[in-house]
PDB file of N, CA and C in Angstrom:
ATOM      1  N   UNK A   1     100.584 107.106  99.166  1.00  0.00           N
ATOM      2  CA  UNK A   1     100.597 106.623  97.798  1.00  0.00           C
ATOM      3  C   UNK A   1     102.003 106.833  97.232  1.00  0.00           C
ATOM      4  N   UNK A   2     102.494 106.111  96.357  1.00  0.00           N
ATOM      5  CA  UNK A   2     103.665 105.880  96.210  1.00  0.00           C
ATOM      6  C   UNK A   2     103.989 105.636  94.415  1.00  0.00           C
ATOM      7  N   UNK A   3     103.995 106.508  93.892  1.00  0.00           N
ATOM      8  CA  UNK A   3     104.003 106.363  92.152  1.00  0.00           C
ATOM      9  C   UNK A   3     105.500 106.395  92.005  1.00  0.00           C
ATOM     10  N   UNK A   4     105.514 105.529  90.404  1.00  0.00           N
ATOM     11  CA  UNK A   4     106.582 104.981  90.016  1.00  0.00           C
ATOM     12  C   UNK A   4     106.090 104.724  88.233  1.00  0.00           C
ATOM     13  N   UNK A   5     106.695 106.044  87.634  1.00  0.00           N
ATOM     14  CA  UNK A   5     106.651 106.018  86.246  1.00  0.00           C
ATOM     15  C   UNK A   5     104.752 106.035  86.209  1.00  0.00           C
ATOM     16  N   UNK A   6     104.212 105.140  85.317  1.00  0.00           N
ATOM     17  CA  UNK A   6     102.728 104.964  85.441  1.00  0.00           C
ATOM     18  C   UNK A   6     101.949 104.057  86.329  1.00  0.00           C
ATOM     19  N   UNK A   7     102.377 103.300  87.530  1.00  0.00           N
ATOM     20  CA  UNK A   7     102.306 102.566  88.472  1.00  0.00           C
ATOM     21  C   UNK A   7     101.976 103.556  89.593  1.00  0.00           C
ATOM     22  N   UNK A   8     100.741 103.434  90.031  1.00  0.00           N
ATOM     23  CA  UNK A   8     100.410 103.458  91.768  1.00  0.00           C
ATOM     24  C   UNK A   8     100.281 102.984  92.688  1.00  0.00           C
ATOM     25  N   UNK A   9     101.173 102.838  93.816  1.00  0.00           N
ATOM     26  CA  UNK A   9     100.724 101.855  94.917  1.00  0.00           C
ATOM     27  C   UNK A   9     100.427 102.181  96.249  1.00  0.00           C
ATOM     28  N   UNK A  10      99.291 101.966  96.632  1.00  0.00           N
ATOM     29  CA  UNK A  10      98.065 102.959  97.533  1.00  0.00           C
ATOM     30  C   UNK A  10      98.385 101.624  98.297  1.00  0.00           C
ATOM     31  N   UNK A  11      99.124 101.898 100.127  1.00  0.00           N
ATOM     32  CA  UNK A  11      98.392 101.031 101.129  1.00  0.00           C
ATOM     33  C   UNK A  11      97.691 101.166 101.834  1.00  0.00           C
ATOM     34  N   UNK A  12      97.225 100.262 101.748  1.00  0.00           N
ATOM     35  CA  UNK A  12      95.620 100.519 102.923  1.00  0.00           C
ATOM     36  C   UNK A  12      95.207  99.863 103.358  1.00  0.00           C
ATOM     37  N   UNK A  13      94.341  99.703 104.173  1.00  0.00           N
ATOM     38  CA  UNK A  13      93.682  98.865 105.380  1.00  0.00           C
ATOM     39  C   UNK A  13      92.199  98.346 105.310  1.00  0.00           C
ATOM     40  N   UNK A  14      91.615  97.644 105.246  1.00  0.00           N
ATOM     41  CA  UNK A  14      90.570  97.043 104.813  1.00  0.00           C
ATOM     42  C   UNK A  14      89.674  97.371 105.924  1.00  0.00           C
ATOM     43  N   UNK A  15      90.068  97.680 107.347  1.00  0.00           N
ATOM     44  CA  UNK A  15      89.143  98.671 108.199  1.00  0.00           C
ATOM     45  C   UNK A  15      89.032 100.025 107.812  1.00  0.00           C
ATOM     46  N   UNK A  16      90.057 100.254 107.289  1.00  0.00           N
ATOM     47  CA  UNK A  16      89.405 102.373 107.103  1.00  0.00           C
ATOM     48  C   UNK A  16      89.152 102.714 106.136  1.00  0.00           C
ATOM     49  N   UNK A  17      88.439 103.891 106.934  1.00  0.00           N
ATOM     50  CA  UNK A  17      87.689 104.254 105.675  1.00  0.00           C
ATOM     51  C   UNK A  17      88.264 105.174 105.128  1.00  0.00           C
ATOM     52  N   UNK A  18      89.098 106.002 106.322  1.00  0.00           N
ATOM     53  CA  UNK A  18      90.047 106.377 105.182  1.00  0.00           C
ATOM     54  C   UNK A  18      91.035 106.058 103.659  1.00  0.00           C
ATOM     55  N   UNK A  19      91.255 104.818 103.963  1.00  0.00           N
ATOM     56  CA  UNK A  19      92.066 103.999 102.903  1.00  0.00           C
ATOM     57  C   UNK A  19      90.554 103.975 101.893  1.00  0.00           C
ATOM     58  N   UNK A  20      89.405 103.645 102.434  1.00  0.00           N
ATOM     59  CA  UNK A  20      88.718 103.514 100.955  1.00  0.00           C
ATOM     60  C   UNK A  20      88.666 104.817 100.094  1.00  0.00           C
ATOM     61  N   UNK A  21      88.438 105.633 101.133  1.00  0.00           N
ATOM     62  CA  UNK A  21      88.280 107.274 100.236  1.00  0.00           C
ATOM     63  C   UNK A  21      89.384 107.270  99.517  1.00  0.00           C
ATOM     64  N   UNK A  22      90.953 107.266  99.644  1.00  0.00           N
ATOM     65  CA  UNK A  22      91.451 107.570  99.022  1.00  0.00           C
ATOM     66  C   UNK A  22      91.243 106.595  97.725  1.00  0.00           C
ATOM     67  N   UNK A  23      91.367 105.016  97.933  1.00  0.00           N
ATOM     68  CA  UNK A  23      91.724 104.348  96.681  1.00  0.00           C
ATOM     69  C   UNK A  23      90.554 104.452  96.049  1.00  0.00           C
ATOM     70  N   UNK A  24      89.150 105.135  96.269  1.00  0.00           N
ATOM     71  CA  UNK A  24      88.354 105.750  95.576  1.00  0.00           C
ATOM     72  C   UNK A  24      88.543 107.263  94.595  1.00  0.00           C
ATOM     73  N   UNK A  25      89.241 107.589  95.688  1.00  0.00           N
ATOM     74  CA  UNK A  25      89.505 109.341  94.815  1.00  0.00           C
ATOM     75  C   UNK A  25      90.815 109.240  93.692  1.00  0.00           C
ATOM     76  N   UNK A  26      91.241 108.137  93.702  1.00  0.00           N
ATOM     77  CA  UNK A  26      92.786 107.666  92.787  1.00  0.00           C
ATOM     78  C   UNK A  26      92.320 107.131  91.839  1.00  0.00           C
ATOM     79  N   UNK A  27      91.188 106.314  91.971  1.00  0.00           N
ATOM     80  CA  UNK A  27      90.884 105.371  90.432  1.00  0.00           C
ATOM     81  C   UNK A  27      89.605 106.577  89.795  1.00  0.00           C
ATOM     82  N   UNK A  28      89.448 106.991  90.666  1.00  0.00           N
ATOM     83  CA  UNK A  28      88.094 108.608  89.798  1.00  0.00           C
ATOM     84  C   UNK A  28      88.657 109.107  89.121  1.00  0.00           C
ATOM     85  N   UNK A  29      89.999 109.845  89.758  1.00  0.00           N
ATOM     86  CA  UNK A  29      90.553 111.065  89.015  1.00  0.00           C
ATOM     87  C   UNK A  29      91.592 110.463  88.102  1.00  0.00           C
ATOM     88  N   UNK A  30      92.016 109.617  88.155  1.00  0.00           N
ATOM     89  CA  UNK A  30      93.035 109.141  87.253  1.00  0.00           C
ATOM     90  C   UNK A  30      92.459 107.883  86.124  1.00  0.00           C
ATOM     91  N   UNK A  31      91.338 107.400  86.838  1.00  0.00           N
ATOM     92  CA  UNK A  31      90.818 106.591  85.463  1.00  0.00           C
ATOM     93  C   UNK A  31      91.626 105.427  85.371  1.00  0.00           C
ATOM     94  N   UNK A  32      92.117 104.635  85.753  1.00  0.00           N
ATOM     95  CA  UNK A  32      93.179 103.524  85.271  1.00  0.00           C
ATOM     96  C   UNK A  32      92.235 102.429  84.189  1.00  0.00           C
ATOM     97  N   UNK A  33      93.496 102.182  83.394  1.00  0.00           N
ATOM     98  CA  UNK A  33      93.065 100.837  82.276  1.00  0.00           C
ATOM     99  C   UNK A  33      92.705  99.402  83.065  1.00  0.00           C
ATOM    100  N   UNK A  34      93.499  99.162  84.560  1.00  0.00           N
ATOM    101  CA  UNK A  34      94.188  98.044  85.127  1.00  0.00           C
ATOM    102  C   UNK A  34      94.028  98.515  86.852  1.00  0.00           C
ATOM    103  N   UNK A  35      93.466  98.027  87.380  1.00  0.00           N
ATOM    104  CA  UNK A  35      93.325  97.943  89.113  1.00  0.00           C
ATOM    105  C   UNK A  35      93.714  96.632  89.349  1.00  0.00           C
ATOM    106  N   UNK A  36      94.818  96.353  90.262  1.00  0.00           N
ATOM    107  CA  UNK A  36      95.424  95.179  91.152  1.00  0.00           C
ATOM    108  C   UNK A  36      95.231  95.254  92.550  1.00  0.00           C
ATOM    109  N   UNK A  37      94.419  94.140  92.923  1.00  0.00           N
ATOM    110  CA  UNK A  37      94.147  94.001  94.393  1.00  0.00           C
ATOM    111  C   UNK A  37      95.267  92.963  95.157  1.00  0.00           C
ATOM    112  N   UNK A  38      95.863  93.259  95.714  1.00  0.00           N
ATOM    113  CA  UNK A  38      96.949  91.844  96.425  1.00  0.00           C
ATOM    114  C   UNK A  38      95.903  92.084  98.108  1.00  0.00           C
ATOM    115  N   UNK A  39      95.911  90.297  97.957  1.00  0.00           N
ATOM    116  CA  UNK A  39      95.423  89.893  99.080  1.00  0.00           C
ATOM    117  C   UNK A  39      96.545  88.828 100.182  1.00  0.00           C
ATOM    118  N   UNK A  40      96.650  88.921 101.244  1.00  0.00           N
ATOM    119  CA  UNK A  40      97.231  87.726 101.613  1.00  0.00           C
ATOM    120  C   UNK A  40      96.279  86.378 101.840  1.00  0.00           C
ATOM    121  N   UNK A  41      96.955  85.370 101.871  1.00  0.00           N
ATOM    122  CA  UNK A  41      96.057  84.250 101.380  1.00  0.00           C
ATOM    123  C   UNK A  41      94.907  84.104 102.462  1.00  0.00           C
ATOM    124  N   UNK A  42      95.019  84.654 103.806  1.00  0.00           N
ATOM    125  CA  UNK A  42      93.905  84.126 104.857  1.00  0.00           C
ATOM    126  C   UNK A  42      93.293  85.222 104.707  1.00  0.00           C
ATOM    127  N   UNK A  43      93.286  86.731 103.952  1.00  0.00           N
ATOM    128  CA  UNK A  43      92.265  87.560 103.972  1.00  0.00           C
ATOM    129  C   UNK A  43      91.337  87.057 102.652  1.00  0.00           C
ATOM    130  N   UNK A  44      92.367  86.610 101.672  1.00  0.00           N
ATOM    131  CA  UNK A  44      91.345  85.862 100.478  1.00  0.00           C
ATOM    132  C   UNK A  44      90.264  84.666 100.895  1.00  0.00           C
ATOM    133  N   UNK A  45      90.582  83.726 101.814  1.00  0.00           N
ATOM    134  CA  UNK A  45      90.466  82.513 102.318  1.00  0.00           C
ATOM    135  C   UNK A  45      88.561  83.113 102.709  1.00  0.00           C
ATOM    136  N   UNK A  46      89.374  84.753 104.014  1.00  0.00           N
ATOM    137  CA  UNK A  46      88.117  84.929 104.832  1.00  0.00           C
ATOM    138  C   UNK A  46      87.057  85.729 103.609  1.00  0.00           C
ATOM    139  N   UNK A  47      87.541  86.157 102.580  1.00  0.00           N
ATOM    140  CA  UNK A  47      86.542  87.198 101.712  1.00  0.00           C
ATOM    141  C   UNK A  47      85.404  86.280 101.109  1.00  0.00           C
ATOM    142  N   UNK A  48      85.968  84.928 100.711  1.00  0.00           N
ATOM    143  CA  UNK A  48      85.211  83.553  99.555  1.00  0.00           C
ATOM    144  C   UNK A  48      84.649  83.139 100.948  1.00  0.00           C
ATOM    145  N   UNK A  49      84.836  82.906 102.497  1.00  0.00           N
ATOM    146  CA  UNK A  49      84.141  82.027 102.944  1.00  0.00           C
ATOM    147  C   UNK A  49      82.788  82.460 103.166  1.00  0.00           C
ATOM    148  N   UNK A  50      81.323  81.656 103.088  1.00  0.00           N
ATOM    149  CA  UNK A  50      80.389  81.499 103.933  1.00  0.00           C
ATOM    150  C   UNK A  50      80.215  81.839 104.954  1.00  0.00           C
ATOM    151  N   UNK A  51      80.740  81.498 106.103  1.00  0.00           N
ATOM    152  CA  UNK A  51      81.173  81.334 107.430  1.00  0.00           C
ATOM    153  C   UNK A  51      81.678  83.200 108.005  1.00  0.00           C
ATOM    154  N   UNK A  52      80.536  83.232 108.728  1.00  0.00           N
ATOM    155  CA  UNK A  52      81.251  84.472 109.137  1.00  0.00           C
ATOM    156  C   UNK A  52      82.030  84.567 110.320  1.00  0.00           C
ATOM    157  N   UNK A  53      83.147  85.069 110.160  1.00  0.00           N
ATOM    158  CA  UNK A  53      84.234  84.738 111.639  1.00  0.00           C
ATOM    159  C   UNK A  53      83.922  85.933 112.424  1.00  0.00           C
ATOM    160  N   UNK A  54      84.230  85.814 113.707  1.00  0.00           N
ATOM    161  CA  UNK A  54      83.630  86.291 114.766  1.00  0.00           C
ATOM    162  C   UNK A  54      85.679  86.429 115.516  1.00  0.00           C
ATOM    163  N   UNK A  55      85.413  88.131 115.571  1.00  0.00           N
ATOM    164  CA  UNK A  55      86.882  88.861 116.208  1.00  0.00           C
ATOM    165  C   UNK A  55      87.228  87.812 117.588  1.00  0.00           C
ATOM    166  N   UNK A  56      88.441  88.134 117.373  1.00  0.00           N
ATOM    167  CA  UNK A  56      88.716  87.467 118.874  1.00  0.00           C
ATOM    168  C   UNK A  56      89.648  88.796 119.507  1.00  0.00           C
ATOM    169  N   UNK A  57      89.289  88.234 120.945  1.00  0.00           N
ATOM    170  CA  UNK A  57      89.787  89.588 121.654  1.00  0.00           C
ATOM    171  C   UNK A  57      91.083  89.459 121.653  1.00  0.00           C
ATOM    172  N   UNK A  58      92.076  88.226 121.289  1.00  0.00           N
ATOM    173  CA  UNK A  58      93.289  89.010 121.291  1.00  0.00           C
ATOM    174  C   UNK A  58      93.454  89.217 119.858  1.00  0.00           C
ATOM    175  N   UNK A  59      92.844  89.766 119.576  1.00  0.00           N
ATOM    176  CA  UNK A  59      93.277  90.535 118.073  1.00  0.00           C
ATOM    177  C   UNK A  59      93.520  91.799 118.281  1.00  0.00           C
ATOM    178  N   UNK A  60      92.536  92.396 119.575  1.00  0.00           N
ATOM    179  CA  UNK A  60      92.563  93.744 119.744  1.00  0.00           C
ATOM    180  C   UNK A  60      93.945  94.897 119.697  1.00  0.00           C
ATOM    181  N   UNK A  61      95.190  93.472 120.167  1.00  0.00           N
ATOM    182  CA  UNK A  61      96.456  94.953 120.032  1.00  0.00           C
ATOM    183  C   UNK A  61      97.116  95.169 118.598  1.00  0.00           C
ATOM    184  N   UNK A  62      96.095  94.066 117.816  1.00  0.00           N
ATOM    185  CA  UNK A  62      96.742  94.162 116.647  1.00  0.00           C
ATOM    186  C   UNK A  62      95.923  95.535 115.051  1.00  0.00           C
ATOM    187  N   UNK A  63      94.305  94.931 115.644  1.00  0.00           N
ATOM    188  CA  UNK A  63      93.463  96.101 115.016  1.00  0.00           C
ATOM    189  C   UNK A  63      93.197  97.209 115.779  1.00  0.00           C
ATOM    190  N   UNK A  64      93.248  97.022 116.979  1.00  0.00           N
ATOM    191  CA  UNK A  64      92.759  98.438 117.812  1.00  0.00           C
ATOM    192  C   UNK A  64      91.531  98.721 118.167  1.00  0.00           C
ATOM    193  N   UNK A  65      91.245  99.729 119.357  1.00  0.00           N
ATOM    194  CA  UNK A  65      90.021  99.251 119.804  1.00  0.00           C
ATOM    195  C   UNK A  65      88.707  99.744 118.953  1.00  0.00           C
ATOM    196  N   UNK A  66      88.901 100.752 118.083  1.00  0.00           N
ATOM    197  CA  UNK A  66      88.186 100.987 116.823  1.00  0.00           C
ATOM    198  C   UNK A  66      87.700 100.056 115.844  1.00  0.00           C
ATOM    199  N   UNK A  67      88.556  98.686 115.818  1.00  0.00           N
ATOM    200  CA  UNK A  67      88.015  97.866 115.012  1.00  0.00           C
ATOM    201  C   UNK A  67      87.412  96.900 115.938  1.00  0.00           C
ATOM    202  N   UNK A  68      87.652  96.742 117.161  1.00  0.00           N
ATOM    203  CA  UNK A  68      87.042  95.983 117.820  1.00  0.00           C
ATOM    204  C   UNK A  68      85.308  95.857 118.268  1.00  0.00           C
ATOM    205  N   UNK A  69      84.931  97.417 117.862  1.00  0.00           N
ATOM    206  CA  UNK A  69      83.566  98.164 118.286  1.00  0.00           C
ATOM    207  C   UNK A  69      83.434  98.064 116.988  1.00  0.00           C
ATOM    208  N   UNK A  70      83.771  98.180 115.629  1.00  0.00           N
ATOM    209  CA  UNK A  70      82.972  97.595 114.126  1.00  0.00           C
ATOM    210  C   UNK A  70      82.643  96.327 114.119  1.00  0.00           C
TER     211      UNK A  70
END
């Protein structure tokens, strides 16, 4: 996490769960007025679609074999 004056910027990974705990334990204890989600456009694309996409194995060196078994 990375603060700047009243600005927090938490990166994280949409597989872990670590990343959720934290950007859970940041908006608890601190309460914010304002939460900003940045998406890139093909994770927005895949969140709105219907269509559920199905991993492909060469994704694996990119998520790892942990996300490959979720």
């Amino acid at each position: 996490m990375i603060k700047y004056k009243n600005l927090y910027l938490i990166g994280t990974s949409h597989i872990s769960e670590e990343s959720v705990k934290e950007v859970e334990d940041v908006i608890t204890n601190l309460q914010p007025n304002v939460v900003a989600l940045e998406l890139d456009r093909t994770r927005y694309i895949q969140m709105n679609s219907k269509q559920q996409r199905r991993l492909k194995l060469s994704n694996l060196r990119f998520l790892g074999f942990k996300a490959l078994i979720l």
